[in-house]
Protein backbone atom coordinates (compact mmCIF):
# COMPACT_ATOMS: atom_id res chain seq x y z
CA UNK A 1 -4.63 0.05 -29.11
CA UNK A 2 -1.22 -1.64 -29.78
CA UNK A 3 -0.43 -4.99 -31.04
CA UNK A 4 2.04 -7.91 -30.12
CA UNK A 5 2.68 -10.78 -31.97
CA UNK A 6 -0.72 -11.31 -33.95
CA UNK A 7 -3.02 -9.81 -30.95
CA UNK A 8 -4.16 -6.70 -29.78
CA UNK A 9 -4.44 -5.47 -26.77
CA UNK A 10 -6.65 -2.56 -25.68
CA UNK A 11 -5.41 -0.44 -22.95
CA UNK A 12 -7.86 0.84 -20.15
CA UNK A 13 -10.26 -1.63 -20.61
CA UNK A 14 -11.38 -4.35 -18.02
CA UNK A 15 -9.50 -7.37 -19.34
CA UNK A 16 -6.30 -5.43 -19.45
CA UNK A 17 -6.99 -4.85 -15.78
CA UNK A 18 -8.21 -8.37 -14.68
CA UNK A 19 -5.10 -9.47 -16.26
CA UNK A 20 -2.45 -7.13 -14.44
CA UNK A 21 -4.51 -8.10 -11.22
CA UNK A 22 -3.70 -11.81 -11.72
CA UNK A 23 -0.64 -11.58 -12.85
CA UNK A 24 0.80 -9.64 -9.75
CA UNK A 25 -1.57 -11.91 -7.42
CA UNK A 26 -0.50 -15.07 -8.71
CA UNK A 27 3.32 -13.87 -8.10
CA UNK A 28 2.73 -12.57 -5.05
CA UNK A 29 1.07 -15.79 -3.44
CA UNK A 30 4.02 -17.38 -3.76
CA UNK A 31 6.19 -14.55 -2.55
CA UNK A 32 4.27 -13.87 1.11
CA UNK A 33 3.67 -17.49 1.42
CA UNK A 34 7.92 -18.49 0.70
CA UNK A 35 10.39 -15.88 0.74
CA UNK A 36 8.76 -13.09 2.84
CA UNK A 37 8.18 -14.23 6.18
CA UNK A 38 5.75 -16.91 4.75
CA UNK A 39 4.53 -19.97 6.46
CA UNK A 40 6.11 -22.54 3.62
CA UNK A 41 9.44 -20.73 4.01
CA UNK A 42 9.26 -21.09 7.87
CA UNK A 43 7.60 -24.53 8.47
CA UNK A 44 10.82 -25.83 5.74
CA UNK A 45 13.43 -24.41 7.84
CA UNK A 46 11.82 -25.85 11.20
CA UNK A 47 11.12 -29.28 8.89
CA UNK A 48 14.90 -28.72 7.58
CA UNK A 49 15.68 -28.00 11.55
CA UNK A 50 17.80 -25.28 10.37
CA UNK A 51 17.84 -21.66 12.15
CA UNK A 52 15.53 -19.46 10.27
CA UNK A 53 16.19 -15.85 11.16
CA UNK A 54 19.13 -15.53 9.25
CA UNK A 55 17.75 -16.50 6.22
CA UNK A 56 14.13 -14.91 6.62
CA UNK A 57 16.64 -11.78 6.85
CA UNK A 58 18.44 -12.34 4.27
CA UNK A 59 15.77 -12.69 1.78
CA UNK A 60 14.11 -9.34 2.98
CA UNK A 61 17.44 -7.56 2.58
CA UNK A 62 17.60 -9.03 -0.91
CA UNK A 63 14.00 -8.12 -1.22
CA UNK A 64 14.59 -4.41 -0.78
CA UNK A 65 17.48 -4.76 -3.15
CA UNK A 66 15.49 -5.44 -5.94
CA UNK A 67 12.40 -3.30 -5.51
CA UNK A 68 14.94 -0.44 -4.95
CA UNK A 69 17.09 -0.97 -7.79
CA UNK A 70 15.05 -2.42 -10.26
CA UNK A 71 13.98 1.38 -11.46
CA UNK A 72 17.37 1.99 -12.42
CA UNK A 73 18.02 -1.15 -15.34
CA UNK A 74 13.91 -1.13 -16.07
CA UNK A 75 13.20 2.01 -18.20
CA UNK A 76 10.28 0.63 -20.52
CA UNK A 77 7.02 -1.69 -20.50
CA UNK A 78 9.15 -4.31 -22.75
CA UNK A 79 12.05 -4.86 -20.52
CA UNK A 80 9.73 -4.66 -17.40
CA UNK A 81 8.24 -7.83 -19.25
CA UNK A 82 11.30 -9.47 -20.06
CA UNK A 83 12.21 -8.81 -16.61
CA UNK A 84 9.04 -10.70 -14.69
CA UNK A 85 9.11 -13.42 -16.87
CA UNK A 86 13.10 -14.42 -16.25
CA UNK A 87 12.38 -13.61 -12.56
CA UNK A 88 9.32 -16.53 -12.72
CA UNK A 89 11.70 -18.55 -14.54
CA UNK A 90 13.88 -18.67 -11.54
CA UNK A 91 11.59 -18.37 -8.89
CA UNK A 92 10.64 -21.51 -9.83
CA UNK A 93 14.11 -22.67 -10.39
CA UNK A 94 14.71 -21.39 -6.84
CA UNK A 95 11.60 -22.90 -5.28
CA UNK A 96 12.66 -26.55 -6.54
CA UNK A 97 15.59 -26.03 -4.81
CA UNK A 98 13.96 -25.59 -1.53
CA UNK A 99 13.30 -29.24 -1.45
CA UNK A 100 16.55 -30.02 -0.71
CA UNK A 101 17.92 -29.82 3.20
CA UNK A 102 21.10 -28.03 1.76
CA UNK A 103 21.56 -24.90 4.04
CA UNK A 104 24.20 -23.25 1.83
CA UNK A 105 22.21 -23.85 -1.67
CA UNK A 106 18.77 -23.28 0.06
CA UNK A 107 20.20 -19.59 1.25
CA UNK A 108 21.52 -18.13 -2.33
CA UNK A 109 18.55 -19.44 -3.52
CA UNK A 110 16.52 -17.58 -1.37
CA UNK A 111 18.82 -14.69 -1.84
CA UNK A 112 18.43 -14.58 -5.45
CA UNK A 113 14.58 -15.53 -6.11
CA UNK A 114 14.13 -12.83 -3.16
CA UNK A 115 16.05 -10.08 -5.17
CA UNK A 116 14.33 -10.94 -8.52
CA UNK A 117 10.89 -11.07 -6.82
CA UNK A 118 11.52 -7.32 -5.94
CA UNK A 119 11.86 -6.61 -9.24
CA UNK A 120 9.24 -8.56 -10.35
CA UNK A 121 7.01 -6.37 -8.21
CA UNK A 122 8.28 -3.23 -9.00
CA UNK A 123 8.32 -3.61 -12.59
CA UNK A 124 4.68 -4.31 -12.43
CA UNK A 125 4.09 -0.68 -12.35
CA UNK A 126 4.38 -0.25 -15.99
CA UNK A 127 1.30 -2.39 -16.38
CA UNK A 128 -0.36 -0.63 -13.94
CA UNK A 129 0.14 2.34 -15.45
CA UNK A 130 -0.44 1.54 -18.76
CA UNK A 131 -3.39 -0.99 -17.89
CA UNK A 132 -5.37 0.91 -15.76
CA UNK A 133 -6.57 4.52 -15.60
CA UNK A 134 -5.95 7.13 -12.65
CA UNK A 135 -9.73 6.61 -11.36
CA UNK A 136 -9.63 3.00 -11.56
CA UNK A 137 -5.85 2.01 -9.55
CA UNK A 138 -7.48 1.75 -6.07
CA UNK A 139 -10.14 -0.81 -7.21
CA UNK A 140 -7.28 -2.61 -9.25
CA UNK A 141 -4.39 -2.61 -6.10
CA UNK A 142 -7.45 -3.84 -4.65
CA UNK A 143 -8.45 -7.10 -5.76
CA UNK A 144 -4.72 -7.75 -6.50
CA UNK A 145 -4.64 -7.27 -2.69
CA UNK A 146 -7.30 -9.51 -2.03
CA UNK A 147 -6.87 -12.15 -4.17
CA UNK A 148 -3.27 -12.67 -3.42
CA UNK A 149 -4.23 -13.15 0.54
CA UNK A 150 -6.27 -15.57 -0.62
CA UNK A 151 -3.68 -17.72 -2.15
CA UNK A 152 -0.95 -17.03 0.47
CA UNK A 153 -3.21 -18.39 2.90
CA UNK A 154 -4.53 -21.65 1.15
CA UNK A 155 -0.86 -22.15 0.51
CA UNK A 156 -0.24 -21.27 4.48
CA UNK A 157 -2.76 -24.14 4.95
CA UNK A 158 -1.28 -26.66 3.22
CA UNK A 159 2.03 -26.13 5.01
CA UNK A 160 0.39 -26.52 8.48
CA UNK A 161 -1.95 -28.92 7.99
CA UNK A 162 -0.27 -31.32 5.57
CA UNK A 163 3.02 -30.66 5.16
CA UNK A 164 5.86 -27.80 4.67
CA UNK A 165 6.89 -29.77 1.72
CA UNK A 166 3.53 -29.95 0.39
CA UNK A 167 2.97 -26.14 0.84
CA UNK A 168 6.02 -26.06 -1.39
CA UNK A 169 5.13 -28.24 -4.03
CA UNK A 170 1.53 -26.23 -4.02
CA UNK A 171 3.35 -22.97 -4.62
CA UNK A 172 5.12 -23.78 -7.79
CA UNK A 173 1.60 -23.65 -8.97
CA UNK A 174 0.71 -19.85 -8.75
CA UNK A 175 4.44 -19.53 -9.89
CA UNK A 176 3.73 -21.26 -13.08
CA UNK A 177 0.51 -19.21 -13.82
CA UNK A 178 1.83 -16.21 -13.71
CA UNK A 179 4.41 -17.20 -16.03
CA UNK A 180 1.53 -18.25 -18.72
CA UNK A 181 -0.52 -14.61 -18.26
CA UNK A 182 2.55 -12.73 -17.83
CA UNK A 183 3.19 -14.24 -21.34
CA UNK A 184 0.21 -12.22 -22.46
CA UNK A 185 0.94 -8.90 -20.97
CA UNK A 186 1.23 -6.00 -23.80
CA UNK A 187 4.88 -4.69 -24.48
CA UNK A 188 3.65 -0.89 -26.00
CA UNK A 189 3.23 1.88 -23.27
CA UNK A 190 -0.22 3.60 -23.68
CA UNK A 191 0.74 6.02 -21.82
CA UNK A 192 3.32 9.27 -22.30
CA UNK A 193 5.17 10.62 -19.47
CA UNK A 194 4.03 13.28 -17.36
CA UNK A 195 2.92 16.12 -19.09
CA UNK A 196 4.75 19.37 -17.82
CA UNK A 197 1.63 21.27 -16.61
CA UNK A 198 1.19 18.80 -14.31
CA UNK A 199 4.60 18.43 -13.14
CA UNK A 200 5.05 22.30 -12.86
CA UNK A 201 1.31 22.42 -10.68
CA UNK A 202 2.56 19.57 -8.67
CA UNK A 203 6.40 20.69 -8.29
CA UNK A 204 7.32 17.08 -8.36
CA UNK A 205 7.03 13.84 -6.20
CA UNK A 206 10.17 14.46 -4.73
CA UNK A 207 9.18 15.53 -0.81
CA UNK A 208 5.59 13.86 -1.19
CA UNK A 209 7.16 10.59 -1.57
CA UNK A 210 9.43 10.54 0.88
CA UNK A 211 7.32 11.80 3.31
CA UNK A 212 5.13 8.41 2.09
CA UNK A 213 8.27 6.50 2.16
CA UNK A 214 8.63 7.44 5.98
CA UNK A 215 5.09 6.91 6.88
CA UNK A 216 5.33 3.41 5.48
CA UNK A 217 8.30 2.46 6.96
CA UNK A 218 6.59 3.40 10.15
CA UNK A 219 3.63 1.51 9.72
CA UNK A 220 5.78 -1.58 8.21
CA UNK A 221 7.77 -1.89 11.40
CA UNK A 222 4.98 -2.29 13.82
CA UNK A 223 3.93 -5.24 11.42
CA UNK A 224 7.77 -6.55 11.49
CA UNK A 225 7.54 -5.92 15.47
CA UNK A 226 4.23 -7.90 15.13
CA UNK A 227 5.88 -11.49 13.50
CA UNK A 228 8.76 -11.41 15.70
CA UNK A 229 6.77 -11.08 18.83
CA UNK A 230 2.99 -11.22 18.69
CA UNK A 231 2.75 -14.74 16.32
CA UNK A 232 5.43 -16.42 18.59
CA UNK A 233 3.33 -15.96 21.42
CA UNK A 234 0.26 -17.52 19.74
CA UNK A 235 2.56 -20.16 17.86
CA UNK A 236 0.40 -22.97 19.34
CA UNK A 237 -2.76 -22.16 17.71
CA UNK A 238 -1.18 -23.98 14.74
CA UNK A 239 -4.49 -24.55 12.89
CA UNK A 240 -6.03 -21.11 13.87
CA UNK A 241 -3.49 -19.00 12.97
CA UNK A 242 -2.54 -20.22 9.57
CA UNK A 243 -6.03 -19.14 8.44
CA UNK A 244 -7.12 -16.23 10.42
CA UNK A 245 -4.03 -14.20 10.04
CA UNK A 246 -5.71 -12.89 6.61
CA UNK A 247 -9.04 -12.63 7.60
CA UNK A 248 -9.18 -9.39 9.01
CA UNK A 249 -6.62 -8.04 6.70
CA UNK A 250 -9.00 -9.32 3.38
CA UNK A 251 -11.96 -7.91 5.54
CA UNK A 252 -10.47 -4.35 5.76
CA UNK A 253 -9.36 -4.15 2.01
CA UNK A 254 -13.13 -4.76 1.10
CA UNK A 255 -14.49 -3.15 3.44
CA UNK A 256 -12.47 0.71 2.28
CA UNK A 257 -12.28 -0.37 -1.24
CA UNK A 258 -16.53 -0.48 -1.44
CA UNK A 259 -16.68 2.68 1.15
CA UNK A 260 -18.83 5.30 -0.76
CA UNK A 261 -16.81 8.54 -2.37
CA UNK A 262 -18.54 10.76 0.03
CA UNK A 263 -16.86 9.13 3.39
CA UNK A 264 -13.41 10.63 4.40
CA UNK A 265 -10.91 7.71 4.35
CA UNK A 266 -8.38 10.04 6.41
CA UNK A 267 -9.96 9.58 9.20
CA UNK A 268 -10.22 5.76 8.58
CA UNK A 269 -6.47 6.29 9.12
CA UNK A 270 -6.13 6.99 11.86
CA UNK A 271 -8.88 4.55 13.23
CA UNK A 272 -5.88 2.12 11.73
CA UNK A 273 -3.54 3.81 13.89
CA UNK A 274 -5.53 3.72 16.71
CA UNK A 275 -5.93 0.19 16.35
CA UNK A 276 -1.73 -0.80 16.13
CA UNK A 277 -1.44 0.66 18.82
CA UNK A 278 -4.69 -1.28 20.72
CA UNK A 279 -3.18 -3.99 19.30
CA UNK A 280 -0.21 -4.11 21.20
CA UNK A 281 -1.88 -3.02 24.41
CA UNK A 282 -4.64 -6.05 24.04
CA UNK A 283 -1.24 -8.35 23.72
CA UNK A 284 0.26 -7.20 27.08
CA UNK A 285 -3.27 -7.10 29.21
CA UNK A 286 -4.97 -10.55 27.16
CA UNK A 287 -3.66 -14.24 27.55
CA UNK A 288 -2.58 -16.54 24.74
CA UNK A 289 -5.93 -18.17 24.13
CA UNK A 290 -7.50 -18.73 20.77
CA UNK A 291 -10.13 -15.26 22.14
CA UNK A 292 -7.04 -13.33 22.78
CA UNK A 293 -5.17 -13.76 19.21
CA UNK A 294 -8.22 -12.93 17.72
CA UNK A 295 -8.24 -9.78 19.17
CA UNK A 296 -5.03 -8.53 18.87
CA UNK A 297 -4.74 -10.22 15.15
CA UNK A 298 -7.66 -8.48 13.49
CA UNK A 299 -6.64 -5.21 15.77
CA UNK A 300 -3.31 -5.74 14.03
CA UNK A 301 -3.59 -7.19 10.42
CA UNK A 302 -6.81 -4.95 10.28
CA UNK A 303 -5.01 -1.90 10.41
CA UNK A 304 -2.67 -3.25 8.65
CA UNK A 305 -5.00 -3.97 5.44
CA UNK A 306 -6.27 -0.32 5.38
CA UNK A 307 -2.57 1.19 5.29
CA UNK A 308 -1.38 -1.20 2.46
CA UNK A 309 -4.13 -0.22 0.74
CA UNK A 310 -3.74 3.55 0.86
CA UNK A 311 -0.08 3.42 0.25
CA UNK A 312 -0.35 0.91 -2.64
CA UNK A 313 -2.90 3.29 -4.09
CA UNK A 314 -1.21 6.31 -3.71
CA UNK A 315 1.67 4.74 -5.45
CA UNK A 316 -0.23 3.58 -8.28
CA UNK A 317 -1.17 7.24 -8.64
CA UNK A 318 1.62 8.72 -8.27
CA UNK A 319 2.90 6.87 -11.47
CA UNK A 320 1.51 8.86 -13.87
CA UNK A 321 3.55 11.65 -12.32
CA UNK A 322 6.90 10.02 -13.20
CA UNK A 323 8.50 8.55 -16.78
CA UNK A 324 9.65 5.73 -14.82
CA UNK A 325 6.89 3.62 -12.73
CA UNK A 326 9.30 0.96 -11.54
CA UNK A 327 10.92 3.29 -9.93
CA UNK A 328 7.86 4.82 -8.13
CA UNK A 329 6.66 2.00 -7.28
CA UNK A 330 9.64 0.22 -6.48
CA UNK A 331 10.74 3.26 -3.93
CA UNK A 332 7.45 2.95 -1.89
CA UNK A 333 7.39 -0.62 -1.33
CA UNK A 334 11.02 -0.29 -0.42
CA UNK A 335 10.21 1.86 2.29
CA UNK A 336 7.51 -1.37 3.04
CA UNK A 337 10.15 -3.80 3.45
CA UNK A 338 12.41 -1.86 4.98
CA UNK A 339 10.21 -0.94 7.93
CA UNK A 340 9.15 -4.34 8.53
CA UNK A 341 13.17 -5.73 8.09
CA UNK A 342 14.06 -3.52 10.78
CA UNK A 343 11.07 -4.92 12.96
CA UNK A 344 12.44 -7.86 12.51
CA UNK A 345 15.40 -6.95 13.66
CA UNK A 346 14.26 -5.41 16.71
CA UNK A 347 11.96 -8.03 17.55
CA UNK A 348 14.52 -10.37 17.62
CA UNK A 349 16.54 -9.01 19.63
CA UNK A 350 17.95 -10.80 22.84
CA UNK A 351 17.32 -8.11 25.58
CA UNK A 352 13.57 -8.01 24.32
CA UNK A 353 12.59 -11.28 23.12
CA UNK A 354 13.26 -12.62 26.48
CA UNK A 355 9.58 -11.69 27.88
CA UNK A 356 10.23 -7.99 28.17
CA UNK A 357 7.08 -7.79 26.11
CA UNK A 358 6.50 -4.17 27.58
CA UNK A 359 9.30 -3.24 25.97
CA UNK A 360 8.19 -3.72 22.56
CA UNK A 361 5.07 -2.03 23.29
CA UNK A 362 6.19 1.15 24.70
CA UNK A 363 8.16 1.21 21.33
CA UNK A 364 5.37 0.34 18.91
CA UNK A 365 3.29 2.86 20.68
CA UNK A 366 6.14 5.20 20.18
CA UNK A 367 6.15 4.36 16.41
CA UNK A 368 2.34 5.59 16.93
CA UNK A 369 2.63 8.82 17.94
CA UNK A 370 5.19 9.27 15.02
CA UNK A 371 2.69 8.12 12.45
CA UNK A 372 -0.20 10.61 14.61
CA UNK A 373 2.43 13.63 13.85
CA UNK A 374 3.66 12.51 10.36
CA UNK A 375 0.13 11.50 8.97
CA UNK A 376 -1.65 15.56 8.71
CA UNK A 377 1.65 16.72 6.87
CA UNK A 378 1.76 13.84 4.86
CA UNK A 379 -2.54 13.92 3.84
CA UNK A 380 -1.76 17.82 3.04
CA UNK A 381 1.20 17.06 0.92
CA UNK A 382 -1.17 14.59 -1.23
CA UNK A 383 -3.66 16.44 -1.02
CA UNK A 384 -2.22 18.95 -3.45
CA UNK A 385 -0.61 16.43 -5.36
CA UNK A 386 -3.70 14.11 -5.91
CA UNK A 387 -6.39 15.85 -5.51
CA UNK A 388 -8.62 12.65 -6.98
CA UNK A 389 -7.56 10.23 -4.79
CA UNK A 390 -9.67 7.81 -3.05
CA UNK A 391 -8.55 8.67 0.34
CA UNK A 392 -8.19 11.95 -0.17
CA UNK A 393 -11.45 13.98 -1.17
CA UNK A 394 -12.28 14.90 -4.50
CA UNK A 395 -13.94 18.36 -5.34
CA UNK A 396 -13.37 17.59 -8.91
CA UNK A 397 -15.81 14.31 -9.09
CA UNK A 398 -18.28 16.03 -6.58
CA UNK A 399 -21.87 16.57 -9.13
CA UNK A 400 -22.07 20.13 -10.01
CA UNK A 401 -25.32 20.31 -7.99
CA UNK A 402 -22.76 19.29 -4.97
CA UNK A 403 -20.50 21.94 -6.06
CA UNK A 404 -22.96 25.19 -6.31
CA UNK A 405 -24.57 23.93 -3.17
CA UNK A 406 -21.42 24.10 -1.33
CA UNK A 407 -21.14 27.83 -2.86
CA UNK A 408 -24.83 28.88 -1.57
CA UNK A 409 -23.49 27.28 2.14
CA UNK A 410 -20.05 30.07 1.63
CA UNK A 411 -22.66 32.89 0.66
CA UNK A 412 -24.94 32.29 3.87
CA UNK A 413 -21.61 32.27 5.86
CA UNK A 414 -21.60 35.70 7.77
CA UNK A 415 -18.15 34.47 9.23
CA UNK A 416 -16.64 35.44 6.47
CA UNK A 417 -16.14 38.68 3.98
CA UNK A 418 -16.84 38.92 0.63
CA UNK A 419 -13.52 38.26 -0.55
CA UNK A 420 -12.72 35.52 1.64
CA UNK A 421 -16.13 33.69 0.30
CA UNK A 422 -15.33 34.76 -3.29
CA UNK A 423 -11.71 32.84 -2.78
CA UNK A 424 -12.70 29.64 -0.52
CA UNK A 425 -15.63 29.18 -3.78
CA UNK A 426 -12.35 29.18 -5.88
CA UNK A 427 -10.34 27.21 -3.57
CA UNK A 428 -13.17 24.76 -3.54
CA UNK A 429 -12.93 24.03 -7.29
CA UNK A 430 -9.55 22.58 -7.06
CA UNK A 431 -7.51 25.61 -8.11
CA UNK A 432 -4.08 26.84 -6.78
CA UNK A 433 -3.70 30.02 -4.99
CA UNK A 434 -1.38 31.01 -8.26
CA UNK A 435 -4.12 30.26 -10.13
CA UNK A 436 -6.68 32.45 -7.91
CA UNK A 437 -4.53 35.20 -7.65
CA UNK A 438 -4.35 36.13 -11.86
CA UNK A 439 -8.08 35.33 -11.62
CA UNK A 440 -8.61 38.09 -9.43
CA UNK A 441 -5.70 40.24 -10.36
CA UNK A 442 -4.44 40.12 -6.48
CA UNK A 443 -0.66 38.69 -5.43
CA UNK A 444 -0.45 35.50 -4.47
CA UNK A 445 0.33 36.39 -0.94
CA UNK A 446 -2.89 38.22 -0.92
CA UNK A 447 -4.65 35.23 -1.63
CA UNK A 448 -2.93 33.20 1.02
CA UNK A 449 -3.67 35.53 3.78
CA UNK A 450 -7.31 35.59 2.77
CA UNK A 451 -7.32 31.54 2.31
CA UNK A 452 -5.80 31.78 5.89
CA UNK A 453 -8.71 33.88 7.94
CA UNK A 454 -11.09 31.26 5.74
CA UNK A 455 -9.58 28.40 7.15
CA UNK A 456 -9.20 29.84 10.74
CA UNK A 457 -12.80 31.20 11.05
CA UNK A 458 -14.54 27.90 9.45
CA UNK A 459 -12.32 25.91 12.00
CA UNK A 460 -10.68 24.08 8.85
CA UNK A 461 -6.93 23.29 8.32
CA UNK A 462 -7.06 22.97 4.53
CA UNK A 463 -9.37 23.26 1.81
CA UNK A 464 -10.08 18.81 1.87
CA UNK A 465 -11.37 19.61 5.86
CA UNK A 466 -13.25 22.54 4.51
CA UNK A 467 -15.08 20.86 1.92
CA UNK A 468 -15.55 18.16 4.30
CA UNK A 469 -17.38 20.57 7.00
CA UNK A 470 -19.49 21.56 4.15
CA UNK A 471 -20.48 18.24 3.05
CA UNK A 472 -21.56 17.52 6.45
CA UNK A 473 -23.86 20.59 6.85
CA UNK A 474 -25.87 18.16 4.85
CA UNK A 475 -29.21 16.49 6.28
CA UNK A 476 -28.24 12.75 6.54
CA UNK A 477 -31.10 11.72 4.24
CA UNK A 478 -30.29 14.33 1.60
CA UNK A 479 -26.88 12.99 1.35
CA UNK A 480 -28.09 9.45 -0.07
């Protein structure tokens, strides 16, 4: 427990959660509905008649600045506090500003409340760290997900079918609630930093996370290519479009975040990646009607959903590996903006813009095969790292009827020797092949070669697809 000014505040329980959750959604309404690419932002400039690309790149360079370098100022749970609620503070500040046609006052507004934002978002991992537990971040990231699509597109809504200036006005709202519960967030970490066992098992975040960091800048700037070329094309759909862009998106979030432990969310993955790349091959062969941009949005945003969720997730998990969460979290969703800033970029671009549409899709489906080659060596790397994760699977949370089940399946396996069953059962369990190899009083090269021939004769690539194959030599009905 810890206590603030008169109240206490229990850590790990559900209203800590709820109120992180809100918090973060609330914010974040008003950031994907204004300064990122939102519909307010861009139906002000058109209202304003004032060029918009400059400034929607602007604030998603000054975006990145702040979720990159807020990590660096923000070092504990109080000043990560301090530090949303003066970034609120201005946002709204910034957003009152907006109603005024002034193109050199509207842009360092933007600038700034785009640059605080980032921080704002980044210093929310302290809370998510010290608000919710390991097991719990994926449901949390979530409905913060979910709920914050919501808003962004009732605020969307109100820009398009009353008035950009009403959108804005409607957007202070969210603003000024998550000032109040952001009031009411704890200023005492629960939480230690990471204990050195764990760090030394692990070896660090270091190469996991930028592997991560490259994977979502991949993803991100298929979704920048996406806004600068796909929703153009479909820009007459007014009332369509500033309501269905989220549905899929809220649709996939559910959808993994209530998939039972048992399923393999890798492979949902790369059904994601599959679909970008459908996506962009539905917008070249399909017309512009209202049938076509529901195709190619839901292919899109769809995917989209399912990769924001996995990062986010894996992020919020990877806190507890580092002192500093800002900076964890602030890195990955870097990588986020980054990817889609540059698809922005690229999207924009004269020689392609001008109906060279191909173009852009022999690109994106370029970006694909990157993601196809990057995404193994990235699930292996986490794999190790987090062995708990949601879309990774878990040995460790698997009943221990599960578990000697799976051993009875090695024993029965005439594929393999005696030793190479005795160390896949071990492998199984979660433990490291330093680990193994004092159990058994073998070198730890010994027990790599054996884990090797295990892998190679059960047609496996690491221990997640082995326990994966086993799982499966399950009757369907037993596995219910």
């Amino acid at each position: 427990m810890a206590e603030d000014n008169g109240k206490k505040y229990s850590y790990f329980n559900t209203d800590s959660r709820r109120l992180s959750v809100i918090v973060l959604a609330l914010f974040s309404a008003w950031l994907l509905a204004v300064p990122f690419e939102g519909r307010v932002l861009s139906g002000l400039l058109d209202y304003y008649r004032i060029s918009p690309q400059p400034y929607i790149l602007g604030a998603m360079a000054a975006h990145c600045g702040g979720l990159f370098l807020c990590g660096f100022f923000v070092k504990n749970i109080r000043t990560a506090k301090r530090l949303m609620l003066i970034s609120v503070l201005i946002c709204i500040a910034s957003s009152i500003v907006f109603f005024f046609p002034l193109p050199f006052l509207l842009g360092t507004a933007l600038i700034i409340s785009s640059f605080l934002a980032g921080c704002f978002v980044a210093a929310w991992g302290f809370f998510l760290k010290n608000g919710t537990p390991e097991s719990k971040r994926v449901l949390t990231i979530a409905d913060m997900l979910v709920l914050s699509y919501i808003l962004t597109t009732l605020l969307g809504m109100a820009a398009v079918d009353i008035s950009p200036l009403a959108g804005l006005g409607f957007s202070i709202l969210p603003l000024g609630a998550a000032f109040f519960f952001a009031l009411r967030l704890p200023e005492k970490e629960a939480q230690p930093g990471p204990t050195p066992e764990r760090t030394g098992k692990t070896g660090g975040i270091a190469k996991p996370l930028f592997l991560l960091c490259l994977f979502i800048t991949a993803v991100a700037l298929n979704v920048g290519l996406m806004f600068q070329v796909q929703y153009p094309a479909f820009a007459h759909l007014d009332w369509l479009t500033s309501w269905f862009w989220a549905v899929p998106y809220i649709a996939a979030v559910l959808i993994v975040r209530n998939l039972p432990r048992r399923i393999n969310r890798a492979y949902i993955l790369y059904a994601a990646i599959a679909m970008t790349g459908f996506s962009f091959i539905a917008f070249i062969l399909m017309d512009r009607s209202a049938g076509s941009y529901l195709v190619v949005n839901t292919l899109m945003v769809g995917s989209f959903g399912i990769f924001n969720l996995f990062w986010w997730s894996i992020l919020g998990e990877m806190l507890s590996l580092h002192r500093n969460p800002a900076r964890v979290l602030g890195t990955g969703l870097f990588a986020n903006v980054l990817g889609a800033f540059l698809g922005a970029i690229i999207g924009s671009a004269g020689p392609i813009n001008n109906g060279q549409d191909a173009n852009i899709t022999l690109l994106s489906l370029g970006v694909v095969c990157a993601t196809l080659v990057l995404l193994p060596i990235l699930h292996g790397r986490l794999t190790i790292l987090l062995k708990d994760h949601a879309f990774l699977t878990a040995l460790t949370q698997l009943p221990q009827q599960e578990k000697n089940r799976m051993a009875h399946d090695l024993e029965l396996d005439n594929r393999l020797t005696g030793r190479e069953r005795e160390i896949a059962a071990l492998l199984l369990t979660g433990k490291t092949y330093r680990t193994i190899a004092a159990e058994l009083c073998v070198s730890e090269n010994t027990v790599k070669t054996h884990a090797k021939n295990v892998y190679a004769k059960t047609g496996a690539h690491n221990r997640t697809e082995l326990m994966n194959s086993l799982l499966d030599i399950r009757p369907p009905f037993e596995r219910s």
